[in-house]
Protein backbone atom coordinates (compact mmCIF):
# COMPACT_ATOMS: atom_id res chain seq x y z
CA UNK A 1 19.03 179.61 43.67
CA UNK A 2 21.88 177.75 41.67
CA UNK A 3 21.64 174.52 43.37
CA UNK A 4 17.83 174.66 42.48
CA UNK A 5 18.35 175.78 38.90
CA UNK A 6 21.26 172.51 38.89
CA UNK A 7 18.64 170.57 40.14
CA UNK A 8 16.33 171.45 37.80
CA UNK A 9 18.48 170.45 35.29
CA UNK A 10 19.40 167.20 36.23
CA UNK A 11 16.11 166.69 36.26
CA UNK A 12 15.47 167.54 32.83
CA UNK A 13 18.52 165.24 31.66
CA UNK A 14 17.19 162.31 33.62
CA UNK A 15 13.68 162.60 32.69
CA UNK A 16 15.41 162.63 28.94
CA UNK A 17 17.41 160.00 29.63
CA UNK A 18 13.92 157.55 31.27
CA UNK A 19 12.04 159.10 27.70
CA UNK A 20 14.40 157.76 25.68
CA UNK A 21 14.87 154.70 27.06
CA UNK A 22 10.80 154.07 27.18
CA UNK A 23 10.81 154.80 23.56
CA UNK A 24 13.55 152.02 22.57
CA UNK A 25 11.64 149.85 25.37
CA UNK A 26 8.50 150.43 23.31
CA UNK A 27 10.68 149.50 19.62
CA UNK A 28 11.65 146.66 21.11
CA UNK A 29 8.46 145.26 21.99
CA UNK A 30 6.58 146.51 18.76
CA UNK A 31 10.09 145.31 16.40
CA UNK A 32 11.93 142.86 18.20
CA UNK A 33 14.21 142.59 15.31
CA UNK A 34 15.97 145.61 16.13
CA UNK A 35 16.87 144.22 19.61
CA UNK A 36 17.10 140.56 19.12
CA UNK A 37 21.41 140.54 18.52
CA UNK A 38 21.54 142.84 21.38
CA UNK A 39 22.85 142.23 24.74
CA UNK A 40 20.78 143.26 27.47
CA UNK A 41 22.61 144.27 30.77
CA UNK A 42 23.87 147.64 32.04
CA UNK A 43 27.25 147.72 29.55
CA UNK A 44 27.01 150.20 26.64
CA UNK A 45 23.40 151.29 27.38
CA UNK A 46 23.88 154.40 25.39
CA UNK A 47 25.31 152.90 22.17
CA UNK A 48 22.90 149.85 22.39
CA UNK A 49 19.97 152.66 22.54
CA UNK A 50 21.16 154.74 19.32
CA UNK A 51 21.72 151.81 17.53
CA UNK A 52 17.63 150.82 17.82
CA UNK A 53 16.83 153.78 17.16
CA UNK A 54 19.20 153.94 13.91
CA UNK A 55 17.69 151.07 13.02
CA UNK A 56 14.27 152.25 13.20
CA UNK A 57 14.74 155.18 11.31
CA UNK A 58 16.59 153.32 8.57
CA UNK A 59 13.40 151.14 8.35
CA UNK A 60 11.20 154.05 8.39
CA UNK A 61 13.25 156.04 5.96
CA UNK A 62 15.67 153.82 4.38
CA UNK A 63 18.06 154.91 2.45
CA UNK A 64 22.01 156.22 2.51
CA UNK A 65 21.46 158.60 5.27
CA UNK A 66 19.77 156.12 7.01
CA UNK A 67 22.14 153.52 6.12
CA UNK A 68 25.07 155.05 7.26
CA UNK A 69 23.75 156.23 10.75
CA UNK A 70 23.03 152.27 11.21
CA UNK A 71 26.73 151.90 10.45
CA UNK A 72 28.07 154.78 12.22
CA UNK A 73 25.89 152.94 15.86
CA UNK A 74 26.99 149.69 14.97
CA UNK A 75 30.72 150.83 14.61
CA UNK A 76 30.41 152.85 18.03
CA UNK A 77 28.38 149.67 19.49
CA UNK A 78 31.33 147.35 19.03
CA UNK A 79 33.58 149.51 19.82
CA UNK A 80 32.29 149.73 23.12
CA UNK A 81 31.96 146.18 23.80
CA UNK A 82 35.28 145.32 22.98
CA UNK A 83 37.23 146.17 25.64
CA UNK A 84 34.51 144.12 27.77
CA UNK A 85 35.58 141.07 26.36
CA UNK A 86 38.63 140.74 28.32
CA UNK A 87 36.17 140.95 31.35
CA UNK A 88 36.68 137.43 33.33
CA UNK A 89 33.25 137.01 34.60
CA UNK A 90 33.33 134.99 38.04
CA UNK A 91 29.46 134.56 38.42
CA UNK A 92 28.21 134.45 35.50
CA UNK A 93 30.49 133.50 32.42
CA UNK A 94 26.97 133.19 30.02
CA UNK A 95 27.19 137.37 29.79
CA UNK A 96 31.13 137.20 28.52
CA UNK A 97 29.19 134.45 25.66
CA UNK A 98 26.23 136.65 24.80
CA UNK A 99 28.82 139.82 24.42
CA UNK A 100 31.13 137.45 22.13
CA UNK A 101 27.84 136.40 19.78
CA UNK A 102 26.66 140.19 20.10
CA UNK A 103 30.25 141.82 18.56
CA UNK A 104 29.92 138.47 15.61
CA UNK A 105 26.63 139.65 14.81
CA UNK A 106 26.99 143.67 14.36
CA UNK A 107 30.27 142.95 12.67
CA UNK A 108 28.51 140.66 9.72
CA UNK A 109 25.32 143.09 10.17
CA UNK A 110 28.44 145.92 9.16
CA UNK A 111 30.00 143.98 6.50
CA UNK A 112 26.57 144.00 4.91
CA UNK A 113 25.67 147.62 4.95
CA UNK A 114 29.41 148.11 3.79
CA UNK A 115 28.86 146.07 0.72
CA UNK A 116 25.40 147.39 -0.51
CA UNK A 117 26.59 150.81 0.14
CA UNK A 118 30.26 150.39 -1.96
CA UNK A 119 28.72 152.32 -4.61
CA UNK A 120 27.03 155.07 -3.00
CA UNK A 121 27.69 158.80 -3.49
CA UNK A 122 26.52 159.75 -0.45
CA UNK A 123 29.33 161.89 1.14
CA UNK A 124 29.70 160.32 4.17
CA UNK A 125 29.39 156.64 2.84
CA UNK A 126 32.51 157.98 0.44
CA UNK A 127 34.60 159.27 3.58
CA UNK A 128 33.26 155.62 5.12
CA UNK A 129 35.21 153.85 2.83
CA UNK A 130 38.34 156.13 2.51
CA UNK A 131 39.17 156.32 5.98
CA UNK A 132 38.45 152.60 7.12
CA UNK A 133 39.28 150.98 3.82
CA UNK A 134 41.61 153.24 2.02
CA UNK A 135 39.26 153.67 -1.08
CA UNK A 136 41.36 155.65 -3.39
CA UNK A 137 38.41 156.20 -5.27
CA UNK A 138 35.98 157.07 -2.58
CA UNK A 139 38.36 159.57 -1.49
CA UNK A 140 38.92 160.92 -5.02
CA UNK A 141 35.27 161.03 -5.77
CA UNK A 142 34.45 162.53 -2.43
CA UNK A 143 36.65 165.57 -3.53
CA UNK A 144 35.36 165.95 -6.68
CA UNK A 145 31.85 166.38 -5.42
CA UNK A 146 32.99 169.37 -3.03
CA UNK A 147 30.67 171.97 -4.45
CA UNK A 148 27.48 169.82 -3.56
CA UNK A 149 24.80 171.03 -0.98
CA UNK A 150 25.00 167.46 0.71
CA UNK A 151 28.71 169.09 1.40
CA UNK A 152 27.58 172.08 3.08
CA UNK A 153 28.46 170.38 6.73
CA UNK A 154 31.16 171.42 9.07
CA UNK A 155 32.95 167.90 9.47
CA UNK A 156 32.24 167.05 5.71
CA UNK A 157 34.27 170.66 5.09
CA UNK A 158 36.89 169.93 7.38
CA UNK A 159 37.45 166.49 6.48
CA UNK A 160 37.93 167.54 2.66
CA UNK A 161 40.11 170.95 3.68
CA UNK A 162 42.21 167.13 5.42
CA UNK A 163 42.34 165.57 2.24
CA UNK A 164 43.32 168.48 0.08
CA UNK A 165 46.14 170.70 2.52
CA UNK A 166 48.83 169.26 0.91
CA UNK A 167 47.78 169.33 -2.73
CA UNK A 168 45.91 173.01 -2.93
CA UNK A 169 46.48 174.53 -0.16
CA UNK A 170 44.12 177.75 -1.48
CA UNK A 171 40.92 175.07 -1.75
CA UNK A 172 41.60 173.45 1.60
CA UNK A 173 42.10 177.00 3.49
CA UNK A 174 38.46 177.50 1.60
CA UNK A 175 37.27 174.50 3.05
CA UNK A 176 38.58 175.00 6.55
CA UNK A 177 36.54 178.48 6.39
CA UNK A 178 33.46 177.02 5.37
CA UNK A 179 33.65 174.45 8.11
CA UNK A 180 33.94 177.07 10.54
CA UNK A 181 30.74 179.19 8.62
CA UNK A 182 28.48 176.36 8.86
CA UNK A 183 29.27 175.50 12.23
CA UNK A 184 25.96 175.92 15.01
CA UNK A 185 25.69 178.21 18.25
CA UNK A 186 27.00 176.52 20.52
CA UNK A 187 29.13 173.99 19.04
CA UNK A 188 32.93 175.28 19.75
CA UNK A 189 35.00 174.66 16.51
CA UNK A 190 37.72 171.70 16.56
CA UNK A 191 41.02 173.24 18.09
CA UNK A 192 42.53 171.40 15.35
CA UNK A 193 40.68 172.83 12.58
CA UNK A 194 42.14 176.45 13.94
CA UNK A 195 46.11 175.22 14.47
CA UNK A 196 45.66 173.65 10.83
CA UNK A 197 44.68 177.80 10.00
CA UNK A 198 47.68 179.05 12.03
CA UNK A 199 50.13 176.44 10.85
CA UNK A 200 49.12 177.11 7.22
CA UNK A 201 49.42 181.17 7.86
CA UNK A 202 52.48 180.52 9.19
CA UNK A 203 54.02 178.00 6.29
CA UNK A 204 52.47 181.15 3.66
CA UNK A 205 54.14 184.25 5.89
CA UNK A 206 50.90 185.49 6.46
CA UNK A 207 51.70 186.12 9.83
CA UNK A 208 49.36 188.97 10.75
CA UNK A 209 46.48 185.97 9.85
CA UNK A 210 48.75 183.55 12.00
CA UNK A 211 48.67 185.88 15.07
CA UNK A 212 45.23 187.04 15.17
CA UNK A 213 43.84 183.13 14.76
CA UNK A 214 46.29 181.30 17.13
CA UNK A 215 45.12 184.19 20.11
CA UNK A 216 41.64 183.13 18.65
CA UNK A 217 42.33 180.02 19.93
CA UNK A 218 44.13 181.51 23.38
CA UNK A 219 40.89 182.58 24.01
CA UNK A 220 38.51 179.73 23.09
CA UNK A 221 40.68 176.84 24.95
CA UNK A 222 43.49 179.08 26.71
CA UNK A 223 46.19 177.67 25.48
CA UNK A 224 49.07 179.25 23.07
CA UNK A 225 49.87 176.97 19.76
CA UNK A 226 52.81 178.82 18.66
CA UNK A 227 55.92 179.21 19.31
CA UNK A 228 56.30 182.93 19.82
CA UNK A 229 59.90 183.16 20.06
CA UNK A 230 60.18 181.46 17.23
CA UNK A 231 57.66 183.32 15.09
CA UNK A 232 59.33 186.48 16.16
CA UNK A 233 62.71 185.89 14.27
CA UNK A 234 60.58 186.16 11.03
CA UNK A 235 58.62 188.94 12.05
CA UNK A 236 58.13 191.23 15.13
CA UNK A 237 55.21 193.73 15.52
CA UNK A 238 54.66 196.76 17.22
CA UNK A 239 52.07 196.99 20.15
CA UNK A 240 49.95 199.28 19.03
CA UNK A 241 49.92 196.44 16.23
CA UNK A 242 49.24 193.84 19.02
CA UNK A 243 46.89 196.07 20.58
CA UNK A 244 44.61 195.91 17.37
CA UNK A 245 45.48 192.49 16.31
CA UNK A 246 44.35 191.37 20.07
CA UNK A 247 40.87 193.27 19.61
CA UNK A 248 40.32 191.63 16.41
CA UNK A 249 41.29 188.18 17.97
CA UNK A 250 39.10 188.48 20.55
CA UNK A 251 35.91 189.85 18.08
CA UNK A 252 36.52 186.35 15.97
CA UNK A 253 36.95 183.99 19.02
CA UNK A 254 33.36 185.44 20.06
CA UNK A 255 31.83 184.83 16.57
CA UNK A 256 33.52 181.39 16.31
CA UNK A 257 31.71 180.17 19.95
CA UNK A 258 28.78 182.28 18.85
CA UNK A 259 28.27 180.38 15.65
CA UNK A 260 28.64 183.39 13.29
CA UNK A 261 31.38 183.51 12.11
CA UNK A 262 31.73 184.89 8.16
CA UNK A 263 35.03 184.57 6.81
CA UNK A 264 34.66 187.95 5.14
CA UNK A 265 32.47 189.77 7.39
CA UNK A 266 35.35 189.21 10.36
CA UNK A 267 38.18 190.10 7.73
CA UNK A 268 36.89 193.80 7.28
């Protein structure tokens, strides 16, 4: 009964897999401009097929979103082809050439999306430029706009709880919550995003916090991320204290992998 229901789902993925490809077959034959640049053997089918179909939905629905999805495929395009480069072909050198004119083109295609976006306030575009260019002013701008709905994502939330941990540490533990509140079923939080919880716990003495999260995170990815020894020459507890710290630690690592997690609700 497994091996048919693994079957079945193989399947499924491969039948996805031939859909999607049909589709960006079809794009290319109705708007060969969105394929032209492209190389066309068996390297980097994945990337090559997200970037069409970024660039069809840009020229369906242009605009920043749109915009920056191109850029985000065209980064992860020629990032993949890189590494190819070094590649001595022995039968056919003309691929190496076609690769070479490929990573030229997506990198001016890039440079151009980077420029007619350098003034956008589109969140994303603003993290774009901090983190790749070191836009002081992106980066400012992009925390000044925290309170926005176009904010309300999980990586947006943890990439500004990043940005502020060191200069308000209160706003940035907010931010790290509302990361994990907005995060889907399904979608297993960043182990990172919890140690930066524990780490912070532990730099405020809120070691109660610090316990409960890091055995959070025991649970999720078993593995420890502090020091226990350690922690226990500031502070030792009792076990009937474990006892109910460990029940609340598991409750939260079940609402974190069950996508409902409420910073408040789990507090109480």
């Amino acid at each position: 009964m497994r091996t048919k229901t693994l079957l079945f789902l193989l399947a499924g993925t491969l039948l996805l897999t031939g859909c999607e490809r049909d589709r960006n077959s079809g794009l290319c034959s109705r708007f060969p401009q969105f394929c032209a640049d492209l190389h066309t053997d068996s390297w980097c089918t994945k990337e090559r097929e997200r970037l069409i179909e970024a660039r069809y939905q840009n020229a369906e629905h242009p605009g920043d979103a749109s915009r920056y999805q191109v850029m985000n495929s065209l980064e992860s395009y020629r990032l993949c082809l890189d590494p190819l480069l070094d590649i001595q072909y022995t039968k056919r050198h003309e691929r190496k050439n076609i690769k070479v004119e490929t990573i030229i083109d997506i990198g001016e295609e890039l440079a151009r999306l980077e420029a007619s976006t350098a003034s956008s306030d589109y969140p994303y575009l603003q993290l774009w430029r901090w983190q790749r260019h070191g836009d002081r002013a992106a980066r400012n701008a992009f925390i000044e706009q925290a309170a926005r709905p176009e904010m309300q994502q999980p990586d947006l939330q943890q990439a500004l709880a990043g940005l502020l941990l060191h200069r308000d540490a209160a706003a940035a533990e907010r931010a790290l919550h509302r990361s994990l509140e907005l995060s889907r079923n399904g979608h297993r939080p960043d182990a990172n995003l919890l140690a930066t919880l524990v780490d912070l716990y532990i730099g405020q003495k809120r070691y109660e916090e610090a316990w409960i999260w890091a055995n959070a995170i025991k649970e999720l990815y078993g593995k420890d991320t502090v020091n226990w020894q350690h922690m226990e020459s500031y502070v030792r507890f009792s076990a009937r204290q474990k006892d109910t710290m460990q029940q609340q630690a598991e409750l939260l690592a079940q609402q974190l992998e069950e996508g409902r997690y409420q910073r408040y609700a789990a507090s109480n």
